[in-house]
Protein backbone atom coordinates (compact mmCIF):
# COMPACT_ATOMS: atom_id res chain seq x y z
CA UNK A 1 128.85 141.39 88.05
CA UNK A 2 128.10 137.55 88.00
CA UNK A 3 130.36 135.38 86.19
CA UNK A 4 129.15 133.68 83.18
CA UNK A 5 130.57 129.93 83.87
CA UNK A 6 129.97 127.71 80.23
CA UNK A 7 129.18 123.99 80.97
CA UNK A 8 131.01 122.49 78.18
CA UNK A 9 129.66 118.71 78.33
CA UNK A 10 127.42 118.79 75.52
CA UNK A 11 130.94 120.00 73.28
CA UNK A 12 131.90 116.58 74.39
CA UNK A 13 128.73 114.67 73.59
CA UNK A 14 129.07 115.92 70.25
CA UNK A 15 132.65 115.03 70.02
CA UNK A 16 132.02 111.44 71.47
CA UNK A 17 129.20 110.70 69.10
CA UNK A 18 132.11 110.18 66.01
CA UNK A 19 135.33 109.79 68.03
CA UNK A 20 138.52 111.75 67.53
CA UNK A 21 138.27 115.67 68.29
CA UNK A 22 136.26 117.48 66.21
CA UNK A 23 134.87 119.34 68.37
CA UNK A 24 138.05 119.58 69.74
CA UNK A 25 136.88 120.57 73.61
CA UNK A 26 140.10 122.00 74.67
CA UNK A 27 139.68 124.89 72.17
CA UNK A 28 136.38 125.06 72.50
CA UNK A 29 136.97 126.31 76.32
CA UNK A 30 139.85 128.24 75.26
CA UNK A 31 137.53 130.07 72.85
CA UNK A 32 134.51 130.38 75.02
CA UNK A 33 137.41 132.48 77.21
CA UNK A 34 138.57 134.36 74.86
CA UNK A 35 135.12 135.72 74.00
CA UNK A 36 134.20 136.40 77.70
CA UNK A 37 133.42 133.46 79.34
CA UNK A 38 134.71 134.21 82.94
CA UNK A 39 134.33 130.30 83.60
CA UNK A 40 134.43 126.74 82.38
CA UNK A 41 132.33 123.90 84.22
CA UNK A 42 132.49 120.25 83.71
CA UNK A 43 130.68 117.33 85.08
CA UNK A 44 132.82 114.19 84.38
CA UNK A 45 130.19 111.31 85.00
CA UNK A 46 131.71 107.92 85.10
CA UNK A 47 130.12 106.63 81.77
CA UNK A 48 132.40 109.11 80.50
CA UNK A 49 129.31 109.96 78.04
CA UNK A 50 130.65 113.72 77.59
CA UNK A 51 132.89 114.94 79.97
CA UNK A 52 136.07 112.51 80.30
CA UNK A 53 138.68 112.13 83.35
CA UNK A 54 141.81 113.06 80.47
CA UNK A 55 139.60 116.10 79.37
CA UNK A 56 139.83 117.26 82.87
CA UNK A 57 143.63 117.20 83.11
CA UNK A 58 143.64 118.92 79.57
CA UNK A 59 141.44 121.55 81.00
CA UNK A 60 143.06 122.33 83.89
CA UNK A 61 146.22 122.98 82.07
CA UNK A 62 145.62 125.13 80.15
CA UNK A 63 142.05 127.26 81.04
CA UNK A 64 142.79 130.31 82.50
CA UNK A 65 139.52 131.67 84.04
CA UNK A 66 137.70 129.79 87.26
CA UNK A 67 137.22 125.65 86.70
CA UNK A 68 134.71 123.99 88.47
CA UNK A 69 133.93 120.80 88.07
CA UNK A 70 130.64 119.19 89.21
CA UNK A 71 129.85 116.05 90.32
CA UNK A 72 128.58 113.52 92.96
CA UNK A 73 132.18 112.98 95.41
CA UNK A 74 132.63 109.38 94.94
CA UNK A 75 136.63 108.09 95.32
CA UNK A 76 136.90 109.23 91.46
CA UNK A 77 135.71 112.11 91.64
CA UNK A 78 137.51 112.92 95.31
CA UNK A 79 140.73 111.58 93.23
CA UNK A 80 140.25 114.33 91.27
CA UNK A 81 139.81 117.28 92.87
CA UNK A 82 142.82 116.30 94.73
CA UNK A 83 145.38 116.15 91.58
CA UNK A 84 143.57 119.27 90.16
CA UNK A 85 142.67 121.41 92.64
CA UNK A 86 140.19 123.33 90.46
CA UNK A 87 138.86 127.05 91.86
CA UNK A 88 135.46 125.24 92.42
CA UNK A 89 134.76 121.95 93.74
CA UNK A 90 130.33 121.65 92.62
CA UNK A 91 128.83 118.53 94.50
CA UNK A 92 125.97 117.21 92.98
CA UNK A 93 123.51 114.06 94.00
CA UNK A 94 123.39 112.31 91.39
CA UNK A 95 124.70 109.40 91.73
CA UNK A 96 125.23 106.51 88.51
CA UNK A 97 122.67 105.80 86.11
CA UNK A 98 121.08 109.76 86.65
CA UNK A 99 120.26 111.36 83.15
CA UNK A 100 120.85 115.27 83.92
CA UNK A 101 121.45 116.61 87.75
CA UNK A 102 117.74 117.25 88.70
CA UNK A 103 117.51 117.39 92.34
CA UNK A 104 119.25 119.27 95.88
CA UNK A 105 121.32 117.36 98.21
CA UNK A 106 119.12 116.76 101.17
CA UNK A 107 121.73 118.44 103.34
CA UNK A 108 119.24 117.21 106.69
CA UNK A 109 119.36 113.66 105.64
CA UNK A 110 123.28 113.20 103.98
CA UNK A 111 125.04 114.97 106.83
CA UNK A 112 127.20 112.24 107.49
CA UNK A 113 128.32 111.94 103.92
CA UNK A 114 128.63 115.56 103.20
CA UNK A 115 130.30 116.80 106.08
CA UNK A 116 133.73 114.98 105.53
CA UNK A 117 133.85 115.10 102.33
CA UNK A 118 133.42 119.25 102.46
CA UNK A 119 136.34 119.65 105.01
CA UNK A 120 138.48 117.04 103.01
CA UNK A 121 137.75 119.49 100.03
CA UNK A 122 138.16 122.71 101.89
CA UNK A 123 141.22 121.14 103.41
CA UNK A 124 142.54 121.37 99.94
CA UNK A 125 141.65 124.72 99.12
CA UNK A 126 138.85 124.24 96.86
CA UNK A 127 135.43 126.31 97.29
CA UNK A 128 132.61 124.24 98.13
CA UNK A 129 128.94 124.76 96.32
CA UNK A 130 126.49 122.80 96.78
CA UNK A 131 123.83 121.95 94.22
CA UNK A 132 120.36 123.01 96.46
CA UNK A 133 116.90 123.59 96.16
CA UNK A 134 114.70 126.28 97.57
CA UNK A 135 114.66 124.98 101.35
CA UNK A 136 115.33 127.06 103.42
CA UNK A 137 116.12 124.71 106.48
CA UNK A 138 118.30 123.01 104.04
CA UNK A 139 120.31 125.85 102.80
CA UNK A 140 121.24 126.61 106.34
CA UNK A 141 122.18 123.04 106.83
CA UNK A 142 124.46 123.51 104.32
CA UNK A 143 126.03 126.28 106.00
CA UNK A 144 126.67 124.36 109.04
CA UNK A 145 127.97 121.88 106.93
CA UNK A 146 130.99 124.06 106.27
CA UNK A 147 129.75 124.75 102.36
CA UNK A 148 130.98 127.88 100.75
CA UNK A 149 128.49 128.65 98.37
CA UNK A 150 124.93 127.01 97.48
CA UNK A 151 123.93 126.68 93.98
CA UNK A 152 120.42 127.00 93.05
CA UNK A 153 118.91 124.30 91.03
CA UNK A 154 116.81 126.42 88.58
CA UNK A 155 115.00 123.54 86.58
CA UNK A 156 111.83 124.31 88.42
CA UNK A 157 112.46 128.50 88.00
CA UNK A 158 112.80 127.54 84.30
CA UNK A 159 110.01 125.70 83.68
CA UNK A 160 107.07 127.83 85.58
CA UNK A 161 109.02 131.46 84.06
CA UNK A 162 106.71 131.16 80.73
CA UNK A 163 103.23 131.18 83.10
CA UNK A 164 104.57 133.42 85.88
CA UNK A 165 107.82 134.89 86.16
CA UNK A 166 107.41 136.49 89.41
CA UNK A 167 105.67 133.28 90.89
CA UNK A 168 108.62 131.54 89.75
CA UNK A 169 111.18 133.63 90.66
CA UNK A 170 109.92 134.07 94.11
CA UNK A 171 111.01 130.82 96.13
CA UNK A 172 114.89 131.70 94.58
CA UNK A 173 114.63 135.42 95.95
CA UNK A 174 113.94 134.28 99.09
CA UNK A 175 115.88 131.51 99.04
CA UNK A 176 119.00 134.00 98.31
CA UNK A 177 118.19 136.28 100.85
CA UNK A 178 118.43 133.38 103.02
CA UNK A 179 121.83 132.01 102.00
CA UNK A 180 123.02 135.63 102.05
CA UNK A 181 122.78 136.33 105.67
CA UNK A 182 123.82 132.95 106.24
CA UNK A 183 127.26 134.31 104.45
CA UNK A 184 127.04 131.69 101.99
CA UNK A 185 127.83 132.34 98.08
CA UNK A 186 125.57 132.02 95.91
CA UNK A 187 125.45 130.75 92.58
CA UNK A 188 122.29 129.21 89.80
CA UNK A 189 122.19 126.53 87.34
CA UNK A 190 119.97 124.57 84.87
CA UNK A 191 117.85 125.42 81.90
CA UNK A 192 118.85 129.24 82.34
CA UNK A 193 118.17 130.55 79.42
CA UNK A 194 118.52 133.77 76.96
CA UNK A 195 114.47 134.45 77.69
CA UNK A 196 114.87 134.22 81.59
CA UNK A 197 118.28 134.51 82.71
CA UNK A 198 118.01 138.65 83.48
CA UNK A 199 115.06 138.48 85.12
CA UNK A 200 116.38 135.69 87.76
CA UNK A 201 119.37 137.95 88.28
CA UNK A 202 117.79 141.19 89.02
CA UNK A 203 115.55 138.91 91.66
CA UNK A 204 118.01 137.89 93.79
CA UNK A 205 119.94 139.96 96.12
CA UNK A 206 123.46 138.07 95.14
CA UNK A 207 124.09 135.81 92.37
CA UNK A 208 127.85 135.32 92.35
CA UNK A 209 127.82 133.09 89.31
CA UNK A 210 125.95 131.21 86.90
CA UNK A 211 127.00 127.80 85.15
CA UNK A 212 124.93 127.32 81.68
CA UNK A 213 125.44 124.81 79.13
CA UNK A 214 122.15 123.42 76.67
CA UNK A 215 120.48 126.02 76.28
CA UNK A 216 124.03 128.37 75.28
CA UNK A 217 125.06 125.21 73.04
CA UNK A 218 121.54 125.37 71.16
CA UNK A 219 122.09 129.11 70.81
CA UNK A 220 125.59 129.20 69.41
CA UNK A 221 124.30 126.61 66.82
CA UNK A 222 121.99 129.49 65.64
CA UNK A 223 124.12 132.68 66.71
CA UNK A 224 127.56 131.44 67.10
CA UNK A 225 129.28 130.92 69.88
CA UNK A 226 131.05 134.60 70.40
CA UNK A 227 128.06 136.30 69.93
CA UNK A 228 125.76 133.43 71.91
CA UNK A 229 128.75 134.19 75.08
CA UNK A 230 128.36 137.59 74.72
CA UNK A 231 124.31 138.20 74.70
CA UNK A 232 124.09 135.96 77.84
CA UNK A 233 126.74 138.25 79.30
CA UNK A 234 124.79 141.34 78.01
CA UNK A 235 121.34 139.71 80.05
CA UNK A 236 123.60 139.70 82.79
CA UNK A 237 124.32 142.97 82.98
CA UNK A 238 120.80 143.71 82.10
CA UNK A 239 119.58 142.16 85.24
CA UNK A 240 122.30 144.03 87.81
């Protein structure tokens, strides 16, 4: 089965936009739990803009399913990893300034940075994904970098599904056939959706997890949020 991971930041847009704590995100998590979320994902970036550094330490106290937190390992976010020590360390390049996380680490290029930085965080005990694209010389860069687990970056899957789903799809499939018999994890993110998120999963060989947050946000503002958790856990199962 692969774990349903809800990206929570745009809870905490909303909440910034007025102050105070309605949405309060600490519930919010707590409820996306309790109605089968097996995950909760963050990206603290240093604006703050959603996501902050004391929502993180809220989080972490009191979540009970897997917390990862994403983000590109600068000294903050290294800092906290290390008082947290979340299931799930994500590292994404994107560094200041960057919108929404829309590009792979070039693993070739960034050895130097990345390779430290994943034993300091393995040293730890944290899992290590890495946000990747299809490349296959990169993925298994990333596997010599000591990574644990890759995770796809699905923006382009997304947007080429409505023309061609099997065109789409077909980069990812081999790219996770790739990763697998490199023994790395695998996991997918960005603009999965309710219309293709079944049909990515019964692609790839593995999908360990995926982490999904606009698209399940606009849902639940339609369906709810219990039943919004539960149909993208139902296309889940659909694609197994």
């Amino acid at each position: 089965m692969t774990r349903l991971s809800v990206n929570i930041n745009k809870i905490a847009t909303l909440r910034n936009a007025r102050g105070g704590q309605n949405p309060n995100v600490l519930q919010f998590a707590l409820d996306a739990e309790r109605f089968g979320a097996q995950g909760i994902t963050v990206h603290p970036r240093p604006d703050e803009r959603h996501i902050t550094t004391q929502d993180c330490y809220d989080l972490h106290a009191h979540i009970q399913t897997e917390f990862n937190i994403e983000g590109y390992p600068d000294a903050r976010y290294m800092q906290l990893i290390s008082d947290l020590r979340p299931a799930q360390a994500t590292l994404v390049p994107d560094p200041p300034g960057v919108l929404t996380s829309n590009a792979g680490w070039d693993c070739l290029g960034q050895a130097a940075l990345l390779e430290p930085i994943i034993g300091e965080l393995k040293n730890m005990g944290v899992r290590v994904s890495l946000f990747m694209e299809t490349d296959l010389a990169q993925i298994t860069k990333a596997k010599e970098l000591g990574a644990d687990r890759i995770e796809l970056y699905t923006g382009p899957y997304a947007d080429k599904y409505i023309q061609d789903p099997t065109a789409a799809v077909e980069p990812y499939r081999l790219a996770a056939l790739h990763a697998q018999k490199l023994g790395l994890g695998i996991n997918a993110g960005h603009d999965l959706s309710l219309e293709n998120l079944a049909f990515l999963k019964a692609s790839l060989v593995e999908l360990h997890e995926v982490s999904i947050g606009h698209a399940l946000i606009c849902d639940a503002l339609y369906l709810g949020i219990e039943n919004t958790i539960q149909r993208y856990l139902y296309e889940l199962r659909e694609g197994a």
